[in-house]
C-alpha atoms as a PDB file:
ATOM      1  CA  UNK A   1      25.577  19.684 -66.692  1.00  0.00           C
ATOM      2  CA  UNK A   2      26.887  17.797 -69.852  1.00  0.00           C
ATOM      3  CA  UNK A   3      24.343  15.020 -69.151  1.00  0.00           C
ATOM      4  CA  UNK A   4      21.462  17.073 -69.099  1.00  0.00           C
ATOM      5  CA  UNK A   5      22.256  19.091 -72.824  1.00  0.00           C
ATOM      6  CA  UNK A   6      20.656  16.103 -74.520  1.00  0.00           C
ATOM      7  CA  UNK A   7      17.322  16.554 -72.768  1.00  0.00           C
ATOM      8  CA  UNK A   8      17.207  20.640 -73.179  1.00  0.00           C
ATOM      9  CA  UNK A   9      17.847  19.966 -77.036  1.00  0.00           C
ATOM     10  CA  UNK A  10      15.154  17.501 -77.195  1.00  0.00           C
ATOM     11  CA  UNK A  11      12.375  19.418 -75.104  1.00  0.00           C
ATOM     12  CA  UNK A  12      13.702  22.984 -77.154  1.00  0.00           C
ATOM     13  CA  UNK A  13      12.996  21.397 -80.404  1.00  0.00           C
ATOM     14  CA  UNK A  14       9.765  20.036 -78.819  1.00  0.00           C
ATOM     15  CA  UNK A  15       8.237  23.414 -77.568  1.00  0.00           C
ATOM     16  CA  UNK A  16       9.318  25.075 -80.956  1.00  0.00           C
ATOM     17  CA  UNK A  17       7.941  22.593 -83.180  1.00  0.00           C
ATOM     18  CA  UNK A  18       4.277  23.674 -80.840  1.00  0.00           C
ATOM     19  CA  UNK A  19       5.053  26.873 -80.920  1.00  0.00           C
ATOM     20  CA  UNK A  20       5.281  27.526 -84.392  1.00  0.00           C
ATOM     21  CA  UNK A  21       1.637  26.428 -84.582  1.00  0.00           C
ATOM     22  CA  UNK A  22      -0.190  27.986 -80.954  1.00  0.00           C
ATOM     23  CA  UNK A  23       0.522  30.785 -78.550  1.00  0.00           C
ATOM     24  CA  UNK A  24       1.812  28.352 -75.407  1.00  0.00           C
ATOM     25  CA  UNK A  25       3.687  29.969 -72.153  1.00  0.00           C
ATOM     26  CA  UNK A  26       5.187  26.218 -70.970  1.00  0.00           C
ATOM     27  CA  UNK A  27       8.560  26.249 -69.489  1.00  0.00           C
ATOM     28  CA  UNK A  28      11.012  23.727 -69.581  1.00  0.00           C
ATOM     29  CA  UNK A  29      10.487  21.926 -66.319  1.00  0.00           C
ATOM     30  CA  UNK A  30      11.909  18.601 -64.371  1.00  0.00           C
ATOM     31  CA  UNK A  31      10.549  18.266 -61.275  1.00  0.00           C
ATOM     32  CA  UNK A  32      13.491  15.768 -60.218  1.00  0.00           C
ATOM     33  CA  UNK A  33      16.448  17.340 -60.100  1.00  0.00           C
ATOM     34  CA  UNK A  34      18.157  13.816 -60.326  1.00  0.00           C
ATOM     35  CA  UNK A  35      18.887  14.027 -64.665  1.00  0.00           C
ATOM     36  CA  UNK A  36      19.173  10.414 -65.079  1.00  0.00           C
ATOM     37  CA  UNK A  37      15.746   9.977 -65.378  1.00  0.00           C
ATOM     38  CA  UNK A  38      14.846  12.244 -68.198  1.00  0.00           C
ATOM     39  CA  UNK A  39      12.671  15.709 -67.795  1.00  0.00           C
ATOM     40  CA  UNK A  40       8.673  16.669 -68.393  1.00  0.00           C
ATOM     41  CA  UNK A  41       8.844  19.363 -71.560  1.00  0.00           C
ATOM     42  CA  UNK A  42       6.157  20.964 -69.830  1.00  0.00           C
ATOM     43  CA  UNK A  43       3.573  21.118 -67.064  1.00  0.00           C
ATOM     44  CA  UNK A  44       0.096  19.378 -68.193  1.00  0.00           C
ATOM     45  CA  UNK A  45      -2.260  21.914 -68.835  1.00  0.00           C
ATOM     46  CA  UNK A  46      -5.542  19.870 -68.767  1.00  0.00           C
ATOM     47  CA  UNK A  47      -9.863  20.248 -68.167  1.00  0.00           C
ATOM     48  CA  UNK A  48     -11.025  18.575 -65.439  1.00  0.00           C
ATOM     49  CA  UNK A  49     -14.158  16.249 -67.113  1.00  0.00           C
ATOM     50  CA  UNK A  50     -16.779  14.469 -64.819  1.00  0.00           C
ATOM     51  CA  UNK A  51     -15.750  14.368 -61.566  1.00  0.00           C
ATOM     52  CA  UNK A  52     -12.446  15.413 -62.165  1.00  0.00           C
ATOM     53  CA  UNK A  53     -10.424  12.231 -62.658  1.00  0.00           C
ATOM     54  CA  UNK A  54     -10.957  12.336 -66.397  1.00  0.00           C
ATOM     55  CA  UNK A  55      -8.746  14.844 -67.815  1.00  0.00           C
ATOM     56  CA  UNK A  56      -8.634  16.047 -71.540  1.00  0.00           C
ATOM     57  CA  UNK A  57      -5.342  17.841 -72.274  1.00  0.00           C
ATOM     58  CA  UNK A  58      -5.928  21.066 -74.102  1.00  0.00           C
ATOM     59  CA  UNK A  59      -1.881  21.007 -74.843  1.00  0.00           C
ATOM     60  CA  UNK A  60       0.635  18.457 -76.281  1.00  0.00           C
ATOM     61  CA  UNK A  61       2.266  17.061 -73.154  1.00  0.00           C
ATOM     62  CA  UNK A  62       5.945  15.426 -73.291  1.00  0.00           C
ATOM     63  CA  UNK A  63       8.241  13.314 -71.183  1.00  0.00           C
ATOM     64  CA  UNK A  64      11.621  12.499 -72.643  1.00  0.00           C
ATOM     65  CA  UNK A  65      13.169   9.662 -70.863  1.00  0.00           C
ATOM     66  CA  UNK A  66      16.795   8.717 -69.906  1.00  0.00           C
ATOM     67  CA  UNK A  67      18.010   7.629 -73.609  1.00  0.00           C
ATOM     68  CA  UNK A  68      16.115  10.783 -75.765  1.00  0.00           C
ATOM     69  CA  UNK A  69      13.711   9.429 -76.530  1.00  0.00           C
ATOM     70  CA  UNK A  70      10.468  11.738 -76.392  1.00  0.00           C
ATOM     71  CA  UNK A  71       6.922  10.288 -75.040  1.00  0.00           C
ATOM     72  CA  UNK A  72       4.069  12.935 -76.040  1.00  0.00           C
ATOM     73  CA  UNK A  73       0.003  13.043 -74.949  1.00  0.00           C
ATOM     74  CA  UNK A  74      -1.389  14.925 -77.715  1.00  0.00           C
ATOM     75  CA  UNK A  75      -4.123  17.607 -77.290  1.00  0.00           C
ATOM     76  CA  UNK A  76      -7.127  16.338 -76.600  1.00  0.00           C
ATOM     77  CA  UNK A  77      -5.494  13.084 -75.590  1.00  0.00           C
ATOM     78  CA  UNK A  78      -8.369  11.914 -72.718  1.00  0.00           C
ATOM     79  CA  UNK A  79      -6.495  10.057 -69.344  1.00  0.00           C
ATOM     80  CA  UNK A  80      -7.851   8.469 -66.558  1.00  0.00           C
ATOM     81  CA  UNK A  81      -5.116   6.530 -65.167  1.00  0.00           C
ATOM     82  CA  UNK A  82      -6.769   3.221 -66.729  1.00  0.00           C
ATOM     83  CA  UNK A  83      -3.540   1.551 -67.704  1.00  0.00           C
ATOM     84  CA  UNK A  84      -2.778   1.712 -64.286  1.00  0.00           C
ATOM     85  CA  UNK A  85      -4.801  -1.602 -62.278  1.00  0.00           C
ATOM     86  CA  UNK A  86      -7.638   0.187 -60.421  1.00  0.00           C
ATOM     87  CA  UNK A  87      -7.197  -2.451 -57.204  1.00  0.00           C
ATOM     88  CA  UNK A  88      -3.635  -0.968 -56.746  1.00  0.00           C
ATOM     89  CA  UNK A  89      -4.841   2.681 -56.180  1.00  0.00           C
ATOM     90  CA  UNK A  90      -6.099   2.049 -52.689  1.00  0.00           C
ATOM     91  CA  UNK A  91      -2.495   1.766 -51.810  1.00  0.00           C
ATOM     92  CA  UNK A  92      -0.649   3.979 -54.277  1.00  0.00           C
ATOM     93  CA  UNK A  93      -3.724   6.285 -54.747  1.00  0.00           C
ATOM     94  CA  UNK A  94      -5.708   8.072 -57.739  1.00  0.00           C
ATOM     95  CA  UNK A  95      -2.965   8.539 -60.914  1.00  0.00           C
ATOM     96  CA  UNK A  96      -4.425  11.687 -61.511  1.00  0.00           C
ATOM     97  CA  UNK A  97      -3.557  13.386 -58.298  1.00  0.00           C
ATOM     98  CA  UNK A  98       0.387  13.884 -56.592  1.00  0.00           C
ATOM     99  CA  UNK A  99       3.778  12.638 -58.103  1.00  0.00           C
ATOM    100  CA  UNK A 100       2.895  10.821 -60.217  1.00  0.00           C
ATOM    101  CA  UNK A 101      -0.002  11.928 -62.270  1.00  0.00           C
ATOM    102  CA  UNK A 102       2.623  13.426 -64.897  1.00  0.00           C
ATOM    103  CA  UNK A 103       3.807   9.663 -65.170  1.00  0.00           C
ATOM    104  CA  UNK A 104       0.213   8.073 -65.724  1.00  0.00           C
ATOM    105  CA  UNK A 105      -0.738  10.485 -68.652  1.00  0.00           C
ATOM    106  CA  UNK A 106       2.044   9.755 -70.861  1.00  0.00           C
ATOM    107  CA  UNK A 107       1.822   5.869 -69.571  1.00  0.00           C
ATOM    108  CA  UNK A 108      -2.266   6.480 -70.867  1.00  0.00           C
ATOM    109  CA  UNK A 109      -1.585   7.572 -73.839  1.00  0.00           C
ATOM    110  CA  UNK A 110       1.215   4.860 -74.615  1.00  0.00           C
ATOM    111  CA  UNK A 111      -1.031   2.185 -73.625  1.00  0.00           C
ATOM    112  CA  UNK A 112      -3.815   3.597 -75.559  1.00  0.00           C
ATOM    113  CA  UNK A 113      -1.385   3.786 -78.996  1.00  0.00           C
ATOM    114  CA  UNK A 114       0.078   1.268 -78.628  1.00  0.00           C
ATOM    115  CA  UNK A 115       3.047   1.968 -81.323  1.00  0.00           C
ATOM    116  CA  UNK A 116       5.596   0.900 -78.797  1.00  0.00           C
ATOM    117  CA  UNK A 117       6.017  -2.663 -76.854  1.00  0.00           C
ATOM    118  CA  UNK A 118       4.315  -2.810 -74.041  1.00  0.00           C
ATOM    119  CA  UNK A 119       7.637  -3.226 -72.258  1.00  0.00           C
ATOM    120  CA  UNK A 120       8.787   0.053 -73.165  1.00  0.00           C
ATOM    121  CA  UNK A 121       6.081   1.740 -72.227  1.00  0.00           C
ATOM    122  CA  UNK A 122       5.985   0.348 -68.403  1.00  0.00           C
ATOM    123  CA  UNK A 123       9.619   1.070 -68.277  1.00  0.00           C
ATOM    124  CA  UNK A 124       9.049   4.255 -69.364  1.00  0.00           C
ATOM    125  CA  UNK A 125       5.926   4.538 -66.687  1.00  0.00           C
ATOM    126  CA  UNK A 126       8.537   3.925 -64.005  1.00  0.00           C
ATOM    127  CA  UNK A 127      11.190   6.367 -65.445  1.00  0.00           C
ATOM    128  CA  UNK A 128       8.562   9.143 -65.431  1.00  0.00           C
ATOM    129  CA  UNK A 129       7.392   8.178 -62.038  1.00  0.00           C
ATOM    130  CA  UNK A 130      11.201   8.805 -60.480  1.00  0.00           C
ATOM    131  CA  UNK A 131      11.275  11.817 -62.798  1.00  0.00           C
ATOM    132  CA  UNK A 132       8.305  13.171 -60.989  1.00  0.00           C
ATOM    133  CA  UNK A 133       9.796  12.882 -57.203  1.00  0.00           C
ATOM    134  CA  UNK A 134       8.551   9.419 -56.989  1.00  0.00           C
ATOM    135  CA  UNK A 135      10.526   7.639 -54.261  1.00  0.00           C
ATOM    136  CA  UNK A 136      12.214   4.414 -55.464  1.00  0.00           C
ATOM    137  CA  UNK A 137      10.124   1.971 -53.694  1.00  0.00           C
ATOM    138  CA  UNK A 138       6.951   3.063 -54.240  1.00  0.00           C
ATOM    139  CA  UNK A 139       7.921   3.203 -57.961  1.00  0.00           C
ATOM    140  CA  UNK A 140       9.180  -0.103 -58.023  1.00  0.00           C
ATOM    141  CA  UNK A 141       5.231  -0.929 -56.407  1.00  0.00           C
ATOM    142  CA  UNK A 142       3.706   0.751 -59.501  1.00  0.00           C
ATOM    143  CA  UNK A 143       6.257  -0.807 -62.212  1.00  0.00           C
ATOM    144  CA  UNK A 144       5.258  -4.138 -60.546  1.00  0.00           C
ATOM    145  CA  UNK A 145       1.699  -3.479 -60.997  1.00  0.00           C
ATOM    146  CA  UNK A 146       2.151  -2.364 -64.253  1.00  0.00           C
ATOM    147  CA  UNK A 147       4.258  -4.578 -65.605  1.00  0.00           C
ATOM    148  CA  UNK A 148       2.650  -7.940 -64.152  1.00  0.00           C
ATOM    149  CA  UNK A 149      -1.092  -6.643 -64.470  1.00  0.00           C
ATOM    150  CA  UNK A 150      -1.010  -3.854 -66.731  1.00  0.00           C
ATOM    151  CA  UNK A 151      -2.031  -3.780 -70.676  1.00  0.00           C
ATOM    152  CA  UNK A 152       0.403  -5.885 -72.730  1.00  0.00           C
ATOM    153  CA  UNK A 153      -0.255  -6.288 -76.691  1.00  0.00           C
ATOM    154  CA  UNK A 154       1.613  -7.823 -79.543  1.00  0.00           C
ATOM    155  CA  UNK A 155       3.144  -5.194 -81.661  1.00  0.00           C
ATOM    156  CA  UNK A 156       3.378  -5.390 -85.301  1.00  0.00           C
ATOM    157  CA  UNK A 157       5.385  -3.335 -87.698  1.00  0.00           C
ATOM    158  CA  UNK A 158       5.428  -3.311 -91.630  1.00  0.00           C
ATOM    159  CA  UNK A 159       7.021  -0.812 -93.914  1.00  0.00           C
ATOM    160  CA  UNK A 160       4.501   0.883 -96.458  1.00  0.00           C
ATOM    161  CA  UNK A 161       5.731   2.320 -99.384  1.00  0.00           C
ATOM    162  CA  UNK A 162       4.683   5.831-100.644  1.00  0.00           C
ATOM    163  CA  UNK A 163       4.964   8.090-103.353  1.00  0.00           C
ATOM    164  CA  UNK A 164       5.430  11.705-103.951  1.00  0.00           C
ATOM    165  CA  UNK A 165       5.853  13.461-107.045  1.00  0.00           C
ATOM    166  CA  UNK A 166       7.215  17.389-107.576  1.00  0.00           C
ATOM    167  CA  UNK A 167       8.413  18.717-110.181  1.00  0.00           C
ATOM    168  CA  UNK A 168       7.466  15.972-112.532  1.00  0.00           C
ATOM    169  CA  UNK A 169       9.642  13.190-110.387  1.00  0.00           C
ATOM    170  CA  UNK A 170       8.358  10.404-108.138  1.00  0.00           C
ATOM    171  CA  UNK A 171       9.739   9.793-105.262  1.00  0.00           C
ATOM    172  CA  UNK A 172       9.170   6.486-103.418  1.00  0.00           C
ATOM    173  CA  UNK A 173       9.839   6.486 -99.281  1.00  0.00           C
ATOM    174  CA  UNK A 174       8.619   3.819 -97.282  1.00  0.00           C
ATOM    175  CA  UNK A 175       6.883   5.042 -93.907  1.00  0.00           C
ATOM    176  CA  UNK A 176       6.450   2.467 -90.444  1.00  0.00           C
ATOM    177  CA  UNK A 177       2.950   1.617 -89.672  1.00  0.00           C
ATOM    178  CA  UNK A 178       1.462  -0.206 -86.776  1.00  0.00           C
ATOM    179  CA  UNK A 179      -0.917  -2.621 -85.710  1.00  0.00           C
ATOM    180  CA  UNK A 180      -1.294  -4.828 -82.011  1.00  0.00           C
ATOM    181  CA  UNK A 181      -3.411  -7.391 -80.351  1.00  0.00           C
ATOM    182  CA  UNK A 182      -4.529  -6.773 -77.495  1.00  0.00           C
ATOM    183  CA  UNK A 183      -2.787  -9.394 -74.664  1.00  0.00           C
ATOM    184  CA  UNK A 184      -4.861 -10.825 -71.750  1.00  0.00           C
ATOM    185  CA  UNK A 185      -3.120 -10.169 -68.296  1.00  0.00           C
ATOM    186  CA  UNK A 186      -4.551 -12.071 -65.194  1.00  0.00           C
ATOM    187  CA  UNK A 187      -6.943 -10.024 -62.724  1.00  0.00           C
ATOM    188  CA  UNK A 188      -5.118  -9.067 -59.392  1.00  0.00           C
ATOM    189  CA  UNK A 189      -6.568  -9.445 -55.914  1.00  0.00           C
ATOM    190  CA  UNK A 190      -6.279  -6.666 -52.950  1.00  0.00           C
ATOM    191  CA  UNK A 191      -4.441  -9.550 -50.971  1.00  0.00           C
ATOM    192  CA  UNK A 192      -1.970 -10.013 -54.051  1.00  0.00           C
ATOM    193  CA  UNK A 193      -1.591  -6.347 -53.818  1.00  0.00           C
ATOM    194  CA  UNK A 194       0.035  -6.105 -50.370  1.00  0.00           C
ATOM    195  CA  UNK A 195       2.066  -9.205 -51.123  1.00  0.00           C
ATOM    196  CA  UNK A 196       3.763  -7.239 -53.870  1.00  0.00           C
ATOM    197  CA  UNK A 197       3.829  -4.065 -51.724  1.00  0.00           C
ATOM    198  CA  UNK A 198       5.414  -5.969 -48.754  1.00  0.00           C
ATOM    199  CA  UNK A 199       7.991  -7.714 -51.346  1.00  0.00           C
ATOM    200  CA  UNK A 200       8.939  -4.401 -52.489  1.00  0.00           C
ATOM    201  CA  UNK A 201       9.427  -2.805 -48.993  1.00  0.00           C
ATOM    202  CA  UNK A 202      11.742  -5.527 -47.835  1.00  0.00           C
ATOM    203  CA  UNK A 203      13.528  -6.867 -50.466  1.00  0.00           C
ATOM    204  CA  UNK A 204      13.990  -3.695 -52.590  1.00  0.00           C
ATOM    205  CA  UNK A 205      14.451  -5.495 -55.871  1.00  0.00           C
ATOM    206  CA  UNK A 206      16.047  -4.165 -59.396  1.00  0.00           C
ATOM    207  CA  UNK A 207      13.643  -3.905 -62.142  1.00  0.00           C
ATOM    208  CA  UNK A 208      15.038  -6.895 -63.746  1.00  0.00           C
ATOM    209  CA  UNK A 209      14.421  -8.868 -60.487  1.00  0.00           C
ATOM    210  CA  UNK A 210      10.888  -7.659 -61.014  1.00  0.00           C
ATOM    211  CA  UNK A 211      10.452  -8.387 -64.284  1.00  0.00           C
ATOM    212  CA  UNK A 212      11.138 -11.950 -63.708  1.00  0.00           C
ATOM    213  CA  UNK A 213       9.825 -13.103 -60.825  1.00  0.00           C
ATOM    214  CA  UNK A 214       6.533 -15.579 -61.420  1.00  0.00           C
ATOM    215  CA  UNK A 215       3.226 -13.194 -60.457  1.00  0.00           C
ATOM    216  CA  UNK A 216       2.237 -17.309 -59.172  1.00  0.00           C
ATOM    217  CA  UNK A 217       4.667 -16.759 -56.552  1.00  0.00           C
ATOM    218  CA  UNK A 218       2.247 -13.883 -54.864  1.00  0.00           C
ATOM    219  CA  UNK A 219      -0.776 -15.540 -55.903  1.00  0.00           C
ATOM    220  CA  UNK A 220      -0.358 -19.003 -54.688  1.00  0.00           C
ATOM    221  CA  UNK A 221       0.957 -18.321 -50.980  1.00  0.00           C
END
């Protein structure tokens, strides 16, 4: 019980902070009951756009992962699952439909802002993906893809410094601003695809394994 306080506080101050601006009827919900992979603030509440796998949120959306740290898809914030490689959805399916959907629109929206490292953001992905019922495998299949295939960019912070006067003072503050460049990731074959899938199934690897391993070793056997 103690473990989860840190993620009520968090998604509390989150729905507040909305509410004080909109009418919303979200309820706290984590669809894992398994803690130590964060909580969803809320269920997405979306419109269906085209034919229906482009979403537009019509609500903030929020996943706050294992450490506190909160991930949010802003209204109006349009997701397709793009940051996902389209050749891997014959096997794992559309983003925007089961378990994982929840994971892909906050993994959208981080890919599409960009403000934190790429790495972060596809461990995040993965986090969100267990969060959602995800089983461990087939999470480890997307945070492959992802990580190995996905968007990557170079991210650049600088300090800015402002100023603010009231009541005849100044005040200086300095805020973070950022900036990337984009990162070119090679294009992935079907056949590469169930050489990672089949790597996954029987050798079950840690993330770390993942991360390491040299995509040439799929692509060149």
């Amino acid at each position: 019980m103690q473990r989860a306080l840190p993620y009520l506080f968090v998604i509390v101050s989150f729905l507040l902070g909305i509410a004080i601006g909109q009418v919303v009827d979200w309820a706290p919900t984590a669809v894992s009951s398994d803690d130590r992979w964060g909580a969803f603030a809320n269920s997405p509440k979306v419109e269906l756009l085209g034919d229906g796998e482009l979403l537009r949120l019509t609500e903030d959306f929020a996943y706050v992962d294992p450490r506190g740290k909160m991930w949010v898809a802003k209204k109006d914030t349009l997701v397709n699952g793009a940051s996902i490689p389209r050749v891997f959805w014959t096997i794992i399916g559309s983003p925007m439909r089961g378990k994982y959907r929840n994971a892909a629109i906050v993994h959208d929206e981080a890919c599409f802002s960009t403000t934190e490292t790429w790495e972060d953001s596809h461990k995040m992905f993965y986090e969100a993906c267990r969060c959602g019922g995800v089983s461990e495998k087939k999470a480890k299949l997307m945070y492959a893809a992802v990580y190995h295939y996905g968007p990557r960019w170079e991210l650049n912070k600088r300090l800015e410094t402002r100023e603010h006067t009231e009541d005849g003072k100044t005040f200086s503050f300095q805020v973070a601003e950022y900036d990337s460049e984009s990162i070119e990731t090679p294009e992935v074959s079907m056949e590469v695809c169930e050489k990672i899938k089949a790597f996954i199934e029987s050798e079950n690897p840690s993330l770390d394994e993942i991360e390491n391993i040299d995509p040439k070793t799929w692509e060149d056997n």
